[in-house]
C-alpha atoms as a PDB file:
ATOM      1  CA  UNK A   1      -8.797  -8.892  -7.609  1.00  0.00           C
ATOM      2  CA  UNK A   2     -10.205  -7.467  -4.352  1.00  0.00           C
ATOM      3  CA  UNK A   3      -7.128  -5.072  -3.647  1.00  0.00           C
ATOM      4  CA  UNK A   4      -7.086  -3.546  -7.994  1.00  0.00           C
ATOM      5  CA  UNK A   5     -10.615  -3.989  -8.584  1.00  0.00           C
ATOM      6  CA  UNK A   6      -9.398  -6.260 -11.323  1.00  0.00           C
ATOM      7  CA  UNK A   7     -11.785  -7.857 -13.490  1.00  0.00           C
ATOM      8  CA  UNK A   8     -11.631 -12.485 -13.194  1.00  0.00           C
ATOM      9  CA  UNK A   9     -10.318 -12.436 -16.753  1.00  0.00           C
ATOM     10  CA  UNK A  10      -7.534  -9.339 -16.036  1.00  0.00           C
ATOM     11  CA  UNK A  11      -6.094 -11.636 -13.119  1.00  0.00           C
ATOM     12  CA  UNK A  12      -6.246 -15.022 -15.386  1.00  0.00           C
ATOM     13  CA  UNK A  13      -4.664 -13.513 -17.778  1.00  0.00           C
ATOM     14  CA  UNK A  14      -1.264 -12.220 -16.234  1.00  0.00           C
ATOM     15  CA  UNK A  15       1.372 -13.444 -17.453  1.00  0.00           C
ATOM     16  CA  UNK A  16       4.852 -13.235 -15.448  1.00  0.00           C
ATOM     17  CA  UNK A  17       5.821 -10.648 -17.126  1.00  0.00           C
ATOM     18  CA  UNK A  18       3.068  -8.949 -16.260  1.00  0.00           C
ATOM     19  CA  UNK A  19       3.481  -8.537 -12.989  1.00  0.00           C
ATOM     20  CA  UNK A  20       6.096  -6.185 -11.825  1.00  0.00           C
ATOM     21  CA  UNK A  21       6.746  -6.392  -7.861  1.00  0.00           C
ATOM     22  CA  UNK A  22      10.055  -4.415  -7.701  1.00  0.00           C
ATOM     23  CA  UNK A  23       7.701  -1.504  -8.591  1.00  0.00           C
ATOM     24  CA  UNK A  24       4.648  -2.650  -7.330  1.00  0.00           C
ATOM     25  CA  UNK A  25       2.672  -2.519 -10.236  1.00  0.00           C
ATOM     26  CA  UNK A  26       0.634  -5.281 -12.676  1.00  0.00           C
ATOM     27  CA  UNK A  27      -0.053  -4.337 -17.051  1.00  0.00           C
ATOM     28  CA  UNK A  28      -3.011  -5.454 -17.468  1.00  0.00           C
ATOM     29  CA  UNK A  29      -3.372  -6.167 -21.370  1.00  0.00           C
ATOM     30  CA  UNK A  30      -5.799  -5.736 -23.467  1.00  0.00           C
ATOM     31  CA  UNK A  31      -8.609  -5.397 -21.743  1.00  0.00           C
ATOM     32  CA  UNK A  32     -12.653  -5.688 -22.441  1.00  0.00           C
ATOM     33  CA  UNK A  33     -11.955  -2.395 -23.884  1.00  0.00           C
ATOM     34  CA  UNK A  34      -9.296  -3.191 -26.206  1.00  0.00           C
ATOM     35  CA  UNK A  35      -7.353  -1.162 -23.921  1.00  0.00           C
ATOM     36  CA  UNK A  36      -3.953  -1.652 -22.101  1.00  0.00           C
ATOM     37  CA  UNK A  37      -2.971   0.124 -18.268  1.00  0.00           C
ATOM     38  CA  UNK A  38      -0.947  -0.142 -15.654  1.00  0.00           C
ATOM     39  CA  UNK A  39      -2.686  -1.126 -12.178  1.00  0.00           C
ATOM     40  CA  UNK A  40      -0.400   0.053  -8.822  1.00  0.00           C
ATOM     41  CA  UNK A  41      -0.529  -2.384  -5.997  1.00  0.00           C
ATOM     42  CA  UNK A  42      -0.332  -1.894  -2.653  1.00  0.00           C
ATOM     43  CA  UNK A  43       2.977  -3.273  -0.734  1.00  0.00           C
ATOM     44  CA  UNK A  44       0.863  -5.953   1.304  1.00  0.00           C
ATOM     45  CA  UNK A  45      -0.248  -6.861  -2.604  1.00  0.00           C
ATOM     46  CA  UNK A  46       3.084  -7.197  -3.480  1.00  0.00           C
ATOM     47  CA  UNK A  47       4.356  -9.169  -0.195  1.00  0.00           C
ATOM     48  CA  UNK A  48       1.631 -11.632  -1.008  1.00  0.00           C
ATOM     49  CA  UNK A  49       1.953 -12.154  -4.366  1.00  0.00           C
ATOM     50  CA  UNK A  50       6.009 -12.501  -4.073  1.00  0.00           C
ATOM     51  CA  UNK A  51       5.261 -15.088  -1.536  1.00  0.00           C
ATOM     52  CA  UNK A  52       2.507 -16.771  -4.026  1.00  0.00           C
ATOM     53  CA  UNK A  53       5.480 -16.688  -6.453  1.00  0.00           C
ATOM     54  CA  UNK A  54       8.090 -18.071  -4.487  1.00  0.00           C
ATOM     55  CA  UNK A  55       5.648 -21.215  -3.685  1.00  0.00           C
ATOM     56  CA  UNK A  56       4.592 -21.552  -7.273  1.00  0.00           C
ATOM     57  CA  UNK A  57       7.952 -21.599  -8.273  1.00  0.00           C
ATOM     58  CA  UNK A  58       8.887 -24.409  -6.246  1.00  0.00           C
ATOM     59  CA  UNK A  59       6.668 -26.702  -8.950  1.00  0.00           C
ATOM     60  CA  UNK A  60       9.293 -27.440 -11.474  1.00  0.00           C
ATOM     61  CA  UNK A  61       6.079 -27.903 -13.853  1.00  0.00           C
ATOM     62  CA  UNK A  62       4.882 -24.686 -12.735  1.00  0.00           C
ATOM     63  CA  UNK A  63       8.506 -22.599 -13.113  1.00  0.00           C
ATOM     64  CA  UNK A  64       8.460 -23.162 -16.696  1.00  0.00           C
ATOM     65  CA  UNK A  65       5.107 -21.400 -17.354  1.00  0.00           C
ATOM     66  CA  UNK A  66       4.686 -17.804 -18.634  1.00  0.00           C
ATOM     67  CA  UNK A  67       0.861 -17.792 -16.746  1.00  0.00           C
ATOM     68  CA  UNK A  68       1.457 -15.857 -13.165  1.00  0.00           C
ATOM     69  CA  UNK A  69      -1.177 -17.916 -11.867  1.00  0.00           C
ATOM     70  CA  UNK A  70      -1.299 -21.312 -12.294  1.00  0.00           C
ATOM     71  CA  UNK A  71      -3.563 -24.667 -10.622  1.00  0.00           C
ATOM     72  CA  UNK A  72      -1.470 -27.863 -10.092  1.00  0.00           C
ATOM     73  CA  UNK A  73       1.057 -29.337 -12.433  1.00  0.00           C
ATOM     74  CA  UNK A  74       1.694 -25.846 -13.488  1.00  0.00           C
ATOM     75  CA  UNK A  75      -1.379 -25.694 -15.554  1.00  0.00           C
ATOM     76  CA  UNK A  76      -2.645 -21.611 -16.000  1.00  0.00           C
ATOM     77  CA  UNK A  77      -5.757 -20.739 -14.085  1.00  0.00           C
ATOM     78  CA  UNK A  78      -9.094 -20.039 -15.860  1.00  0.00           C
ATOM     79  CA  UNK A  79     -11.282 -18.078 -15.716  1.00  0.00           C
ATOM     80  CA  UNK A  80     -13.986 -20.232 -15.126  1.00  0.00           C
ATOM     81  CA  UNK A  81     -11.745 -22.640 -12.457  1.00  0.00           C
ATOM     82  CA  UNK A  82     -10.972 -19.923 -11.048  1.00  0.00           C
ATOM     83  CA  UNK A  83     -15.011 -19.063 -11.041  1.00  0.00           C
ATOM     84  CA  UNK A  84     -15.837 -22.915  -9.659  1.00  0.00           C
ATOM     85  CA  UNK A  85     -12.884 -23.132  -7.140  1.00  0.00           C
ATOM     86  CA  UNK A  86     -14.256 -19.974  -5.265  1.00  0.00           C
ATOM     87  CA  UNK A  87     -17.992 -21.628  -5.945  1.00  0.00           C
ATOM     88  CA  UNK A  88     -16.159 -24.593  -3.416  1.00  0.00           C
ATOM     89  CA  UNK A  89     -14.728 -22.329  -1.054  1.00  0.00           C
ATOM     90  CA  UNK A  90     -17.989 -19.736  -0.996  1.00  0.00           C
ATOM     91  CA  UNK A  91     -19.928 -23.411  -0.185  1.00  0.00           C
ATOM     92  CA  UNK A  92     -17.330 -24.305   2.695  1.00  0.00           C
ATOM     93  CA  UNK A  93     -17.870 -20.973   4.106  1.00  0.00           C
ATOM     94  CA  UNK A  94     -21.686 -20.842   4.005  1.00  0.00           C
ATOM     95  CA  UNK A  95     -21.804 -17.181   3.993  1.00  0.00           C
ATOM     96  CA  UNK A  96     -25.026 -15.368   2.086  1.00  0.00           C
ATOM     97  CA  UNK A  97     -24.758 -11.094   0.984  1.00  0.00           C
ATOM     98  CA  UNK A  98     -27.428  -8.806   0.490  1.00  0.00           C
ATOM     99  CA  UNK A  99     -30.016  -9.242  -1.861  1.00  0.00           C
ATOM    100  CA  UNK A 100     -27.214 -11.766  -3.963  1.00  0.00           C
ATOM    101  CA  UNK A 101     -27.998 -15.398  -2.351  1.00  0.00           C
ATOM    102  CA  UNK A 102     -24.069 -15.751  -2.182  1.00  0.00           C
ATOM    103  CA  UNK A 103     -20.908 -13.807  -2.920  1.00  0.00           C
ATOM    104  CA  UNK A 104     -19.621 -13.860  -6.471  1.00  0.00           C
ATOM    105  CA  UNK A 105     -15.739 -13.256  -7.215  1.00  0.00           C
ATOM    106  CA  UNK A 106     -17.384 -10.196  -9.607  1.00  0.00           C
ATOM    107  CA  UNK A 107     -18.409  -8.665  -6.091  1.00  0.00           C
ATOM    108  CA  UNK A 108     -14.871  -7.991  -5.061  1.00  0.00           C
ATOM    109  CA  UNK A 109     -14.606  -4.936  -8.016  1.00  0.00           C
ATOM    110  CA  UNK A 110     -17.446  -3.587  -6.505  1.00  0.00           C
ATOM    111  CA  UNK A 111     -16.232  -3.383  -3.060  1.00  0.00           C
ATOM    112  CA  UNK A 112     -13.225  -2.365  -4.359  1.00  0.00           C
ATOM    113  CA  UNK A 113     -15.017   0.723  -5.726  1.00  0.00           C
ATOM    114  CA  UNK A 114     -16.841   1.649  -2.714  1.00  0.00           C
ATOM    115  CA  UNK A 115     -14.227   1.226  -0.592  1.00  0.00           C
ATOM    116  CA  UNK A 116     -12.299   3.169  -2.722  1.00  0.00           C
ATOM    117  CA  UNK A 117     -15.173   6.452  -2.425  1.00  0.00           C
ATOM    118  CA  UNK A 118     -15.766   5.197   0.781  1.00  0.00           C
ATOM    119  CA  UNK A 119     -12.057   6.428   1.639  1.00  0.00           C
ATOM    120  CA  UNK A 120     -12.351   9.717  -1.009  1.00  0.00           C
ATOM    121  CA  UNK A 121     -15.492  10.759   0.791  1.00  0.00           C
ATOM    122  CA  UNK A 122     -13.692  10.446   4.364  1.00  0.00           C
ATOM    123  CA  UNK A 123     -10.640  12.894   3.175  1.00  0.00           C
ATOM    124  CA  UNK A 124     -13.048  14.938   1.793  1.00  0.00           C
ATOM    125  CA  UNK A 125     -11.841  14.664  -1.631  1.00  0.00           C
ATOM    126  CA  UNK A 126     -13.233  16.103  -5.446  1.00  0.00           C
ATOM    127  CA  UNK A 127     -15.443  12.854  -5.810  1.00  0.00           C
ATOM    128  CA  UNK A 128     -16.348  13.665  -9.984  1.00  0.00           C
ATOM    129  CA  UNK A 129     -12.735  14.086 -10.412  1.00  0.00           C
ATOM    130  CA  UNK A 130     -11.451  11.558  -9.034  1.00  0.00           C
ATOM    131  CA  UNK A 131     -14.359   9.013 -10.317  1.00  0.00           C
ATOM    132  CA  UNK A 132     -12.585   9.663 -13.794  1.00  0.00           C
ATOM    133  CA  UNK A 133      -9.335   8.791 -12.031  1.00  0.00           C
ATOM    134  CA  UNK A 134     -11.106   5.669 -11.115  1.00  0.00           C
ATOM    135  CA  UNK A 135     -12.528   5.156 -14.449  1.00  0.00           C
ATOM    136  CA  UNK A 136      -9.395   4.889 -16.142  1.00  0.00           C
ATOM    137  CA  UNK A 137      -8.028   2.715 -13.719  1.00  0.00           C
ATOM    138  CA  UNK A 138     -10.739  -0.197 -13.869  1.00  0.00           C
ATOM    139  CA  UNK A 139     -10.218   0.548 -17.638  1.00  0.00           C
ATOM    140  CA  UNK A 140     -13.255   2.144 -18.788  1.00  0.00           C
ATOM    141  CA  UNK A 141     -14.006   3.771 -21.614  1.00  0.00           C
ATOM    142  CA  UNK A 142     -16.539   6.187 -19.984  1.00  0.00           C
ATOM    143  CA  UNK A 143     -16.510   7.544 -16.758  1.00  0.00           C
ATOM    144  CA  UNK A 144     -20.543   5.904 -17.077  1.00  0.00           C
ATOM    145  CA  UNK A 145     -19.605   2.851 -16.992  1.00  0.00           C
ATOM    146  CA  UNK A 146     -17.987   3.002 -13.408  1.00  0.00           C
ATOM    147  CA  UNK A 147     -21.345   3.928 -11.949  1.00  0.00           C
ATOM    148  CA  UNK A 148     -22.324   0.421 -12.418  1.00  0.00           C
ATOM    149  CA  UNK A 149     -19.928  -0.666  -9.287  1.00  0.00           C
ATOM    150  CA  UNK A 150     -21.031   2.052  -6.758  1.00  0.00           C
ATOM    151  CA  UNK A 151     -23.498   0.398  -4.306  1.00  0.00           C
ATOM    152  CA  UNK A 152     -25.486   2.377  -1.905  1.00  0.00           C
ATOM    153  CA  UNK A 153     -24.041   1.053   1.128  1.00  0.00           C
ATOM    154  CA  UNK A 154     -25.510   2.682   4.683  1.00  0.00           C
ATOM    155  CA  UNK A 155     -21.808   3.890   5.458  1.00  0.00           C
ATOM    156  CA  UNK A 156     -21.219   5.450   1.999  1.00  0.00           C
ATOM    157  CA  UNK A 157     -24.944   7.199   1.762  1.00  0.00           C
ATOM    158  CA  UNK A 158     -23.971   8.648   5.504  1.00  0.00           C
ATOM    159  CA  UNK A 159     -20.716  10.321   4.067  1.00  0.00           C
ATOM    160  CA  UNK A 160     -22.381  11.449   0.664  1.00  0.00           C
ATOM    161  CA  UNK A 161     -25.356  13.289   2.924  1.00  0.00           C
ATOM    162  CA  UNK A 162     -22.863  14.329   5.360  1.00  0.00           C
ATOM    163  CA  UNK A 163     -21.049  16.275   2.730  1.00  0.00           C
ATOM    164  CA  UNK A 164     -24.345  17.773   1.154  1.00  0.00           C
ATOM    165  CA  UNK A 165     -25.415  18.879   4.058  1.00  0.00           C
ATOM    166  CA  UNK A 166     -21.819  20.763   4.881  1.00  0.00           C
ATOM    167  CA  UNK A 167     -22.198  21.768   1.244  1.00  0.00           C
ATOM    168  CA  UNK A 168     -26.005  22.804   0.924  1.00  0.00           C
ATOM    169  CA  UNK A 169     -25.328  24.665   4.488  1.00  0.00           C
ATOM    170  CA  UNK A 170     -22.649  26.931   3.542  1.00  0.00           C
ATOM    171  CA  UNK A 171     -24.405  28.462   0.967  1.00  0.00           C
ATOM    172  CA  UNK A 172     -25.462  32.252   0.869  1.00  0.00           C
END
């Protein structure tokens, strides 16, 4: 989730055939949108989730089932165990973010976004053009909707003004 930006229900979801690591890449089916894509990965992605694989497979329980992700005795993850076994983990951490008392698995598409213009802004790239890139691949229908995920953090702000003020300053 945190290195696609995929949504908790996208990762459930996956079935095995799914998820393609000799070309590094996940479909992701039917989405909120109705709509199907293909989501690249990047190679540490892939390393992980071959070694994931490899240890899942081990469960003979587990081997037989066409989920990609799966809790004990091979049974596929939901959604919402997925939801309540991060709710544990958050708790054994202790950690709090922002104005949100604690992190929700939700927040990882988020930071996936800004991390994602975060990097655009620093090799000074067409931001509106490649927000529709980015669009497509959360799997929106409108380039609006992305929007939603792009948080004013301090370090993205900087870069934003940084590049208005190159902008505004070369002007006639």
């Amino acid at each position: 989730m945190a290195s696609c930006g995929l949504r908790i229900s996208e990762a459930t979801r996956l079935d095995r055939a799914d998820v393609d690591l000799v070309h590094g890449r996940l479909f992701i089916r039917q989405t909120k949108y109705g709509k199907s894509r293909w989501v690249p990965m990047h190679p540490t992605t892939v390393t992980a989730l071959m070694r994931y694989a490899a240890h899942r497979d081990q469960d003979p329980l587990a081997a037989r089932r066409a989920a990609f992700f799966v809790f004990d005795y091979g049974r596929p993850a939901p959604s919402g165990a997925v939801q309540y076994a991060f709710t544990i983990l958050r708790r054994t951490i202790g950690r709090s973010r922002g104005g949100h008392p604690v992190p929700r698995l939700h927040d990882l598409r988020h930071t996936f976004v800004c991390r994602r213009l975060d990097q655009w802004y620093r090799e000074d790239r067409d931001i509106e053009r490649h927000v529709l890139a980015l669009s497509t691949y959360l799997g929106y229908a409108k380039v609006t909707d992305t929007y939603w995920y792009v948080t004013a953090t301090p370090a993205l702000l900087d870069l934003a003004a940084r590049r208005a003020t190159r902008t505004l300053g070369s002007r006639p």
